[in-house]
N, C-alpha and C. Protein backbone atom coordinates (compact mmCIF):
# COMPACT_ATOMS: atom_id res chain seq x y z
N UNK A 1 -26.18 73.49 91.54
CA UNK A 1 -25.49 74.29 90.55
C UNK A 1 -24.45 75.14 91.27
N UNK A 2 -23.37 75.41 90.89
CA UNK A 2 -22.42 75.77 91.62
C UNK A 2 -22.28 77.22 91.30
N UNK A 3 -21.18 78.24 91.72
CA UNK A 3 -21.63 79.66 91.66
C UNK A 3 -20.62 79.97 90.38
N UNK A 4 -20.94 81.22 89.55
CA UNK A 4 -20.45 81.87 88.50
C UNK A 4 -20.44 83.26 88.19
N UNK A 5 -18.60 83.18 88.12
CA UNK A 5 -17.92 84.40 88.33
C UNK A 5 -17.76 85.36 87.38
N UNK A 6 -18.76 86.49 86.48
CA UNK A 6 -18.61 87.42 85.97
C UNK A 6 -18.43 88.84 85.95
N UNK A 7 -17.35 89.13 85.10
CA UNK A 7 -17.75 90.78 85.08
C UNK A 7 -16.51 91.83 86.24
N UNK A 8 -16.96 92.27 86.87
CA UNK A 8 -16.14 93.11 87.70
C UNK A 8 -15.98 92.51 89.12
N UNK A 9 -17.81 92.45 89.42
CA UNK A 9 -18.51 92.32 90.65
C UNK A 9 -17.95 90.66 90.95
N UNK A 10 -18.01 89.66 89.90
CA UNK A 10 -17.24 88.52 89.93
C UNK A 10 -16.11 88.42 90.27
N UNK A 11 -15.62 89.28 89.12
CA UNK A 11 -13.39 89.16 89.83
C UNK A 11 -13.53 89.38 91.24
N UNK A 12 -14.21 90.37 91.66
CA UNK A 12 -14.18 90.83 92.76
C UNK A 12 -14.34 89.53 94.14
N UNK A 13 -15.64 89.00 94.00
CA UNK A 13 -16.39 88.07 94.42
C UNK A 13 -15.00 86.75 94.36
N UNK A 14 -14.45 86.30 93.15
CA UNK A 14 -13.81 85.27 93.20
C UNK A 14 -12.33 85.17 93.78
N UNK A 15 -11.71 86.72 94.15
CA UNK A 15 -11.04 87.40 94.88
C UNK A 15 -10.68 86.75 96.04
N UNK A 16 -12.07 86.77 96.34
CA UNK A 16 -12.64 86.53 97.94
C UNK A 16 -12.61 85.36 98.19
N UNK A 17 -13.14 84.28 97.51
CA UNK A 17 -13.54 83.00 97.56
C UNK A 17 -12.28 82.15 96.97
N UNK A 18 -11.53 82.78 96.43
CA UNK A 18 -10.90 81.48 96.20
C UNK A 18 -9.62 80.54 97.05
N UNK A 19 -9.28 79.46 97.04
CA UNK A 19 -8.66 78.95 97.81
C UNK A 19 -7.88 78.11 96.93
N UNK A 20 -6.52 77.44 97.62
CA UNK A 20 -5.85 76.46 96.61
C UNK A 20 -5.97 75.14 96.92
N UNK A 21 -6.18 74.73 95.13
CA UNK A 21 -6.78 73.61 94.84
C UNK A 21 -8.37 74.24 94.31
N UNK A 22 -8.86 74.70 94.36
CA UNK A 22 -9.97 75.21 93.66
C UNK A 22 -9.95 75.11 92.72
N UNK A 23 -11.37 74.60 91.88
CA UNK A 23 -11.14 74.31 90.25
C UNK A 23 -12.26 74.96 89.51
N UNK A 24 -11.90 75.44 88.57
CA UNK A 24 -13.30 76.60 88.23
C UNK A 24 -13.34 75.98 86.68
N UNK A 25 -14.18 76.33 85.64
CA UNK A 25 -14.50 75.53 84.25
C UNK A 25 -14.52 76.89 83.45
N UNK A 26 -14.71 76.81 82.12
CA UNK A 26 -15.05 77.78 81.40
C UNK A 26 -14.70 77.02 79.80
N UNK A 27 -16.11 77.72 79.30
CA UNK A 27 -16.21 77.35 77.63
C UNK A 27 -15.35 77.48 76.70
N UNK A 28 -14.91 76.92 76.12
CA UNK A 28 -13.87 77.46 74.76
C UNK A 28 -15.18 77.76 73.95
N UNK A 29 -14.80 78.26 72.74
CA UNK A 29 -15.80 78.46 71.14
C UNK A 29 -14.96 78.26 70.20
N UNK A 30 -15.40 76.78 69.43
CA UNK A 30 -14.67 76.54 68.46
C UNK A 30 -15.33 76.94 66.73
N UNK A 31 -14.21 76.64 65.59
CA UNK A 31 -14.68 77.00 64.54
C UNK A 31 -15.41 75.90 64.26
N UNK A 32 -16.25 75.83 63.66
CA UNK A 32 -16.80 74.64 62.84
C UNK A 32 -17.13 74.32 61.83
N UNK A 33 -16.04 74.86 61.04
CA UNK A 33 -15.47 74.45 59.51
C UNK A 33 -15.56 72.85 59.56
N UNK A 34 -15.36 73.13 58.16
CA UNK A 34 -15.17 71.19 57.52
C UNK A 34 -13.92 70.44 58.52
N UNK A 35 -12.91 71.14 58.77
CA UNK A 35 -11.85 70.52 58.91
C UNK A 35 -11.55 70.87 60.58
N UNK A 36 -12.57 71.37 60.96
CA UNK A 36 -12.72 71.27 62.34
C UNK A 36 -12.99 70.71 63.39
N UNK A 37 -13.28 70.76 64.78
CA UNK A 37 -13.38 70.07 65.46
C UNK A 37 -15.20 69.80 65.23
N UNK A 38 -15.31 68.23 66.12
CA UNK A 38 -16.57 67.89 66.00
C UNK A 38 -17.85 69.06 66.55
N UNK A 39 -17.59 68.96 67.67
CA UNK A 39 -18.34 70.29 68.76
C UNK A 39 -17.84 71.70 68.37
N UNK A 40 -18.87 72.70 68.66
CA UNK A 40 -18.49 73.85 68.49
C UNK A 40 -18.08 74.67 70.23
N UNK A 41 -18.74 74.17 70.91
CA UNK A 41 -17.92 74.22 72.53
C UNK A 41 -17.78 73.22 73.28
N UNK A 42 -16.63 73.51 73.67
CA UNK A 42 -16.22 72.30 74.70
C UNK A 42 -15.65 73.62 76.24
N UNK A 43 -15.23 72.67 76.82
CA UNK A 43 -14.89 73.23 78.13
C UNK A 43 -13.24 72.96 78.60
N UNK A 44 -12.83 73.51 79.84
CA UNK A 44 -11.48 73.61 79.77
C UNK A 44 -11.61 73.92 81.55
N UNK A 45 -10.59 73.42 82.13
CA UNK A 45 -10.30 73.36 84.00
C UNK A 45 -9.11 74.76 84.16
N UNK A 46 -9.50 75.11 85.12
CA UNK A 46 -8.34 75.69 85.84
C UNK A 46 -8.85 75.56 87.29
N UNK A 47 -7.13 75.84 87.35
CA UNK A 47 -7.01 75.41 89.26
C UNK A 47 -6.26 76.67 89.90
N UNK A 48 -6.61 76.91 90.98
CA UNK A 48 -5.87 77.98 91.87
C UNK A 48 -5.09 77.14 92.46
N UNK A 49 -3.91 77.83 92.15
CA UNK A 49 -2.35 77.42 92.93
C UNK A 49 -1.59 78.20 94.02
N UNK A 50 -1.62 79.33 93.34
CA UNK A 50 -1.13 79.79 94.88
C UNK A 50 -1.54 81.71 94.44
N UNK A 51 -1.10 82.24 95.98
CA UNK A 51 -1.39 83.83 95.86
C UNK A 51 -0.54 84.95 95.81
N UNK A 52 -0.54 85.65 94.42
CA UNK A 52 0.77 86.48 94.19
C UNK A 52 0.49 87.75 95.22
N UNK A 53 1.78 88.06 95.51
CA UNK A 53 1.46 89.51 96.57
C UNK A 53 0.98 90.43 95.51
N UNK A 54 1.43 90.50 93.98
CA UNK A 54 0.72 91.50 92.90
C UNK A 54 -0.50 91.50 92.60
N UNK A 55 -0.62 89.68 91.79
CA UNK A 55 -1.83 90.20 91.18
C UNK A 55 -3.53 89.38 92.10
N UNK A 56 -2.88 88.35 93.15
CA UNK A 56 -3.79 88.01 93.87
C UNK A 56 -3.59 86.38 93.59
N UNK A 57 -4.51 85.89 93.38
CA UNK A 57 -5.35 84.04 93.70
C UNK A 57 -4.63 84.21 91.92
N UNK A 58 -3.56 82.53 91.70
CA UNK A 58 -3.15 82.55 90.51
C UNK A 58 -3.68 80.99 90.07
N UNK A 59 -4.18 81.17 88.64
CA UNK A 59 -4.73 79.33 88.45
C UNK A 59 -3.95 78.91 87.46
N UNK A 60 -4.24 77.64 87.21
CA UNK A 60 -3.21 77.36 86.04
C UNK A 60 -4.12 76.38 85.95
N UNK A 61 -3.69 76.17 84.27
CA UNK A 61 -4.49 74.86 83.62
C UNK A 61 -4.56 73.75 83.77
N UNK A 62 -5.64 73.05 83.53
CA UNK A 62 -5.45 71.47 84.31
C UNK A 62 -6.58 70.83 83.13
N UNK A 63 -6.22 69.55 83.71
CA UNK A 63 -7.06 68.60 82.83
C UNK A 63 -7.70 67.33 83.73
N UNK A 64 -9.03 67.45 83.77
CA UNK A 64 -10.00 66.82 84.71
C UNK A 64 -9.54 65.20 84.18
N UNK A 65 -9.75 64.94 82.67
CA UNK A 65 -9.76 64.04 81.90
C UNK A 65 -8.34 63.11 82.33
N UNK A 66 -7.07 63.69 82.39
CA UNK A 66 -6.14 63.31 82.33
C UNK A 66 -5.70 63.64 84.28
N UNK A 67 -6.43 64.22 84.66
CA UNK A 67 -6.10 63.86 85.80
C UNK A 67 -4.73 65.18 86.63
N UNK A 68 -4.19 66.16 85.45
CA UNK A 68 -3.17 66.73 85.83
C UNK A 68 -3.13 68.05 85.68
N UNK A 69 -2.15 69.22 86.07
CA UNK A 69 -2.13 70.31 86.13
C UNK A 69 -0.95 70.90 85.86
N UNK A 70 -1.45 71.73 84.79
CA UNK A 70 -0.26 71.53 83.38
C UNK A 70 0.96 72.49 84.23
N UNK A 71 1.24 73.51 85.42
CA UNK A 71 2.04 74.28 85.90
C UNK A 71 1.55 74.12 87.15
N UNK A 72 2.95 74.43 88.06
CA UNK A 72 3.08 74.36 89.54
C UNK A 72 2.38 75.83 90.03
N UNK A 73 3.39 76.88 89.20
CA UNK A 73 2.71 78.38 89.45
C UNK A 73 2.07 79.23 88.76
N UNK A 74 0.74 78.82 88.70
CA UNK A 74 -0.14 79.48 87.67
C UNK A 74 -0.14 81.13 87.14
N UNK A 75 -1.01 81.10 86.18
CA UNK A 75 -0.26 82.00 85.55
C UNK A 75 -1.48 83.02 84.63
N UNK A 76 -2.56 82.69 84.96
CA UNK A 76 -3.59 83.36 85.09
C UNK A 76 -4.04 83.71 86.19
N UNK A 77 -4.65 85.58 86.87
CA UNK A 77 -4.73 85.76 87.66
C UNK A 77 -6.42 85.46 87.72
N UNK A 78 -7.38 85.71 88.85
CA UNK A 78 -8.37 85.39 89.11
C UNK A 78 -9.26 86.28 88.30
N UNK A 79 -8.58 87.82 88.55
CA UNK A 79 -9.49 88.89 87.51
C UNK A 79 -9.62 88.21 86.25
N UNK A 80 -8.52 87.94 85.51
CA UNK A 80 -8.60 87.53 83.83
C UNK A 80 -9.38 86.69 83.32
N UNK A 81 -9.93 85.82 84.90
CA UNK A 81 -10.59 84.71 84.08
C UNK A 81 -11.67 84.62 84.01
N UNK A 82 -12.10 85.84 85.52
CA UNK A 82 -13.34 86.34 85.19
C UNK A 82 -13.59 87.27 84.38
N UNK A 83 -13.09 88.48 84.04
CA UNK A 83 -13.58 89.10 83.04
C UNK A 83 -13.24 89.03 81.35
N UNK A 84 -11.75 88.08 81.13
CA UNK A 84 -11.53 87.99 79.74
C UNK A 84 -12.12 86.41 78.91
N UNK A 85 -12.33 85.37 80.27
CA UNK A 85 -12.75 84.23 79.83
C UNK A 85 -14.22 83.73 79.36
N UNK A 86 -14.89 85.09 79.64
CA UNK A 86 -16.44 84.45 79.57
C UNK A 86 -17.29 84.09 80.94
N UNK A 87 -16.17 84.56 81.78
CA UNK A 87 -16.94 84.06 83.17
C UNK A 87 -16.76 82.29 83.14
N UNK A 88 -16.47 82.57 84.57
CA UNK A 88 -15.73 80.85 84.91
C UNK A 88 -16.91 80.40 86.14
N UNK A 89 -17.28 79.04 86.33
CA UNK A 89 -18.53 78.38 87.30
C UNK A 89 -17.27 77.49 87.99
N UNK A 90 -17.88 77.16 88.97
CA UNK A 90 -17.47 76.08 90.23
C UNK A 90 -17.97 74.38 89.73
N UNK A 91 -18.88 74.83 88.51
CA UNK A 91 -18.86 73.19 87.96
C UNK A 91 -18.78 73.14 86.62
N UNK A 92 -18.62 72.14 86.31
CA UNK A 92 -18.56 71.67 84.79
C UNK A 92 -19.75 72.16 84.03
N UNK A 93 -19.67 72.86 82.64
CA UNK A 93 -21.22 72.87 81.87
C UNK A 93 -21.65 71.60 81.78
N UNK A 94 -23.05 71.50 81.58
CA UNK A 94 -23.46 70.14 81.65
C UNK A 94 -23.35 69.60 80.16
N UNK A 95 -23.59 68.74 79.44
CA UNK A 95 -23.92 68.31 78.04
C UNK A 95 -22.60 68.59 76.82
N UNK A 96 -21.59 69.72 77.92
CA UNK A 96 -19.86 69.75 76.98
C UNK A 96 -18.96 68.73 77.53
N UNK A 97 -18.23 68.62 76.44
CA UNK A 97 -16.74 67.51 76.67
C UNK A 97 -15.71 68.35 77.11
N UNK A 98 -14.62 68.15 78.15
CA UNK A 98 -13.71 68.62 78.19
C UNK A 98 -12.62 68.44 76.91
N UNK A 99 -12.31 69.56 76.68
CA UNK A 99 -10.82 69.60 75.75
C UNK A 99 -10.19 68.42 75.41
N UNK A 100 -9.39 68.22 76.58
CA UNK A 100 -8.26 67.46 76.90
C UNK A 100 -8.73 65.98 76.51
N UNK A 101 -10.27 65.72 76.57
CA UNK A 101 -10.86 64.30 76.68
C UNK A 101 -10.54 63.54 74.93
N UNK A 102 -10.93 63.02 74.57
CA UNK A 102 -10.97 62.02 73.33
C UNK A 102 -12.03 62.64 72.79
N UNK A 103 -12.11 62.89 71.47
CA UNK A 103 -13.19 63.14 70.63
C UNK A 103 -14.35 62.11 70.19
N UNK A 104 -15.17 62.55 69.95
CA UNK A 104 -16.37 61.17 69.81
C UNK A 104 -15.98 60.19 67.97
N UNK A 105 -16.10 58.98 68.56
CA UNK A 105 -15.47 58.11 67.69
C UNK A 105 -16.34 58.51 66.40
N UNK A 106 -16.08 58.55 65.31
CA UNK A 106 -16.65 59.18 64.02
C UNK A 106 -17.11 57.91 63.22
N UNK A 107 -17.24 56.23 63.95
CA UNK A 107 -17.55 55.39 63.09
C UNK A 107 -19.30 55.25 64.11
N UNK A 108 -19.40 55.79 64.90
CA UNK A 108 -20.78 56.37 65.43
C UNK A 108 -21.92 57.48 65.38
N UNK A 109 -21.06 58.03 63.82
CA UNK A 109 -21.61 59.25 63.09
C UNK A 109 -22.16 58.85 62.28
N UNK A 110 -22.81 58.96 61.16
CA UNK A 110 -23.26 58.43 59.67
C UNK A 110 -24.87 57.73 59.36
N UNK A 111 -24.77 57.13 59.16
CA UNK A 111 -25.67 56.28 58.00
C UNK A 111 -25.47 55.01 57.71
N UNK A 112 -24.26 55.29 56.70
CA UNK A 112 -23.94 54.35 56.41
C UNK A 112 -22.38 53.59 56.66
N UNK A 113 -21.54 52.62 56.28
CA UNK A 113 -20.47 52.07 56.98
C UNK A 113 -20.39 51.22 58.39
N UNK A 114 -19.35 50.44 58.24
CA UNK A 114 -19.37 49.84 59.35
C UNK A 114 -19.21 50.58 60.55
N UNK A 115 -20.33 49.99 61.41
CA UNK A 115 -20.10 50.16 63.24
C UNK A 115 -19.05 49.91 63.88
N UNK A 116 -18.89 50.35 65.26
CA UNK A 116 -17.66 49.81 65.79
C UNK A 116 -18.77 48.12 66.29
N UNK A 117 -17.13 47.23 66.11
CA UNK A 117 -17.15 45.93 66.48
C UNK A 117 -18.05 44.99 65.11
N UNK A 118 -18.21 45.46 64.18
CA UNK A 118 -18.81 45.05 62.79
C UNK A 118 -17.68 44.47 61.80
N UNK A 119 -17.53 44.04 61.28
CA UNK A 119 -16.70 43.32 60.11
C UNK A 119 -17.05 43.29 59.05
N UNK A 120 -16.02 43.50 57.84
CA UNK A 120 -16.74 43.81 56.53
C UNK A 120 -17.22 42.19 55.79
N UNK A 121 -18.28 42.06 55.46
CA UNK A 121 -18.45 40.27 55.09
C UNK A 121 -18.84 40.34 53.59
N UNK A 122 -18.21 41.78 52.78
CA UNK A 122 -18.45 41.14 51.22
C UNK A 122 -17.38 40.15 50.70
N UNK A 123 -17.84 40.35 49.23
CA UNK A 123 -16.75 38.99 48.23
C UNK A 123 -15.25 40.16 48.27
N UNK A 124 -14.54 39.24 48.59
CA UNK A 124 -12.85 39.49 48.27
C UNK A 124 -12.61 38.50 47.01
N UNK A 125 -12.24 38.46 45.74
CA UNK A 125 -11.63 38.23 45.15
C UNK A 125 -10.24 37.91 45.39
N UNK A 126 -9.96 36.60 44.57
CA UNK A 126 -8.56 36.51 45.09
C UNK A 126 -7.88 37.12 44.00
N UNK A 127 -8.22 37.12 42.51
CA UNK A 127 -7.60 38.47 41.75
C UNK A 127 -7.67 39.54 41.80
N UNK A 128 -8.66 40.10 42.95
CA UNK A 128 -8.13 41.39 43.27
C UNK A 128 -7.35 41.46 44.43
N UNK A 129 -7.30 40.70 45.07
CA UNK A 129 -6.06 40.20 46.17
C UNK A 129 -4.62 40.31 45.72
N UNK A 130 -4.43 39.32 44.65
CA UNK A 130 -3.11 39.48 43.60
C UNK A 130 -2.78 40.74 43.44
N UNK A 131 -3.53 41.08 42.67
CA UNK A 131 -3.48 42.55 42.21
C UNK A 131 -3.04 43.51 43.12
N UNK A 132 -3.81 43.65 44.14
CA UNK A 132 -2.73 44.41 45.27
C UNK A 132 -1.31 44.13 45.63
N UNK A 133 -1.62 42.61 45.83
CA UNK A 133 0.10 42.55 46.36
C UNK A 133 0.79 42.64 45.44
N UNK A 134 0.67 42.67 44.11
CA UNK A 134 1.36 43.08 42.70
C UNK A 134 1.81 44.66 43.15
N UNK A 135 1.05 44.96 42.80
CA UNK A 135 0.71 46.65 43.32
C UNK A 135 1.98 47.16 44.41
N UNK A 136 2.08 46.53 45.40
CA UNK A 136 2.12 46.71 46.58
C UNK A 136 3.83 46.38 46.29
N UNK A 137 4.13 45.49 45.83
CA UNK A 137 5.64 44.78 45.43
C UNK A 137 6.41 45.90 44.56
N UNK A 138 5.84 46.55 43.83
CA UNK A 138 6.17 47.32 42.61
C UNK A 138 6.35 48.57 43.28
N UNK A 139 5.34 49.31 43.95
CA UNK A 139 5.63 50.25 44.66
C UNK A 139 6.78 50.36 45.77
N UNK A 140 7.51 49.28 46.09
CA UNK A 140 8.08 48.94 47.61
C UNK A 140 9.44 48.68 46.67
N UNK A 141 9.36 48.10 45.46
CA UNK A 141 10.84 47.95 44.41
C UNK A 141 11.25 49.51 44.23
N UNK A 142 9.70 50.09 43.47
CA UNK A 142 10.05 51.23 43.09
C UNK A 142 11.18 52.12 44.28
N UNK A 143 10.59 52.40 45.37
CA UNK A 143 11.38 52.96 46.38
C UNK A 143 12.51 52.66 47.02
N UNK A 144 12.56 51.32 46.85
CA UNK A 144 14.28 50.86 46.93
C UNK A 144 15.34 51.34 45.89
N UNK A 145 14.71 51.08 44.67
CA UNK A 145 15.36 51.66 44.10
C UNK A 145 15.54 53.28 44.24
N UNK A 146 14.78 53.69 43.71
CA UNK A 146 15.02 55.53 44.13
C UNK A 146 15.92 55.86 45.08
N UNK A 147 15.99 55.43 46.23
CA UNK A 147 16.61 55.44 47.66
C UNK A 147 18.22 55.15 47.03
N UNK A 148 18.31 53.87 46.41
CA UNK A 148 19.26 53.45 46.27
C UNK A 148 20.45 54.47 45.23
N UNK A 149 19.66 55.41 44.19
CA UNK A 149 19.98 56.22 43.40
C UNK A 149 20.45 57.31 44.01
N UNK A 150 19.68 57.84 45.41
CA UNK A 150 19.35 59.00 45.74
C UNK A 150 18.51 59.98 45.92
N UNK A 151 17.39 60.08 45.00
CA UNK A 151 16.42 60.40 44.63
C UNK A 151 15.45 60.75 46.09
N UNK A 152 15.63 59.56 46.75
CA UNK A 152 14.71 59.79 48.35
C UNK A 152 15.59 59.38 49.41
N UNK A 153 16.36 60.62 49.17
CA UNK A 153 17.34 60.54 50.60
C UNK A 153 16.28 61.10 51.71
N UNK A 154 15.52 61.97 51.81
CA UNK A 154 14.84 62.54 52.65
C UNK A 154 14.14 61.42 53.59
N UNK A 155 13.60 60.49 53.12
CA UNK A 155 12.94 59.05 53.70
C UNK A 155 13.44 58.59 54.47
């Protein structure tokens, strides 16, 4: 388990210890409304880049997932991230996704519906087949025309 930097005695501590290229973690807290993200925490990288004569050891954001580091001269100092971030560790939380990563596929959520790599094998009708591309012709006239009037210049 790697070490974790809180509080005063932390800034202080991470002051000391840090070096560039160093990569420290820390939790986000998300909402978890309907229209929110899946997880309610995930996690997030920073890296020490270099050392201001002001404010000390400076990190900047990075992404484990993607491999990169979003600024050359970081821009969070070492204090801030220990005392405004929640306290930052030397490793990843265990059992969170990073940010930056892909969200978990949502056809591996449920009950019911198709799986990934499943195919739908009910009856297709070929009059309801028609019917769409009827559908589908009428809607696609409709908008030529309009366009053609003016109506959907915006398009």
């Amino acid at each position: 388990m790697g070490k974790t930097y809180t509080g005063h005695k932390g800034a202080k501590d991470l002051q000391r210890d840090a070096r560039p290229g160093m990569r420290l973690y820390y939790v986000n807290e998300h909402s978890t409304r309907i229209a929110g993200q899946f997880e309610s925490r995930t996690y997030s990288t920073l890296v020490c880049t270099h050392k201001s004569s002001m404010w000390g050891w400076m990190f900047s954001n990075a992404s484990d997932h993607h491999g990169t580091v979003y600024s050359k001269k970081g821009t969070i100092s070492a204090e801030s991230a220990a005392l405004y971030m929640g306290g930052v560790s030397t490793t990843p939380p265990p059992g969170l996704r990073e940010l930056a990563s892909p969200e978990p596929d949502c056809r591996d959520e449920g009950r019911y519906g198709l799986k990934r790599g499943q195919e739908f094998r009910g009856a297709l009708h070929r009059d309801d087949v028609k019917l769409m591309q009827e559908q589908a012709d009428l809607a696609n006239d409709r908008a030529k025309a309009d366009k053609k009037a003016g109506r959907r210049s915006w398009w």
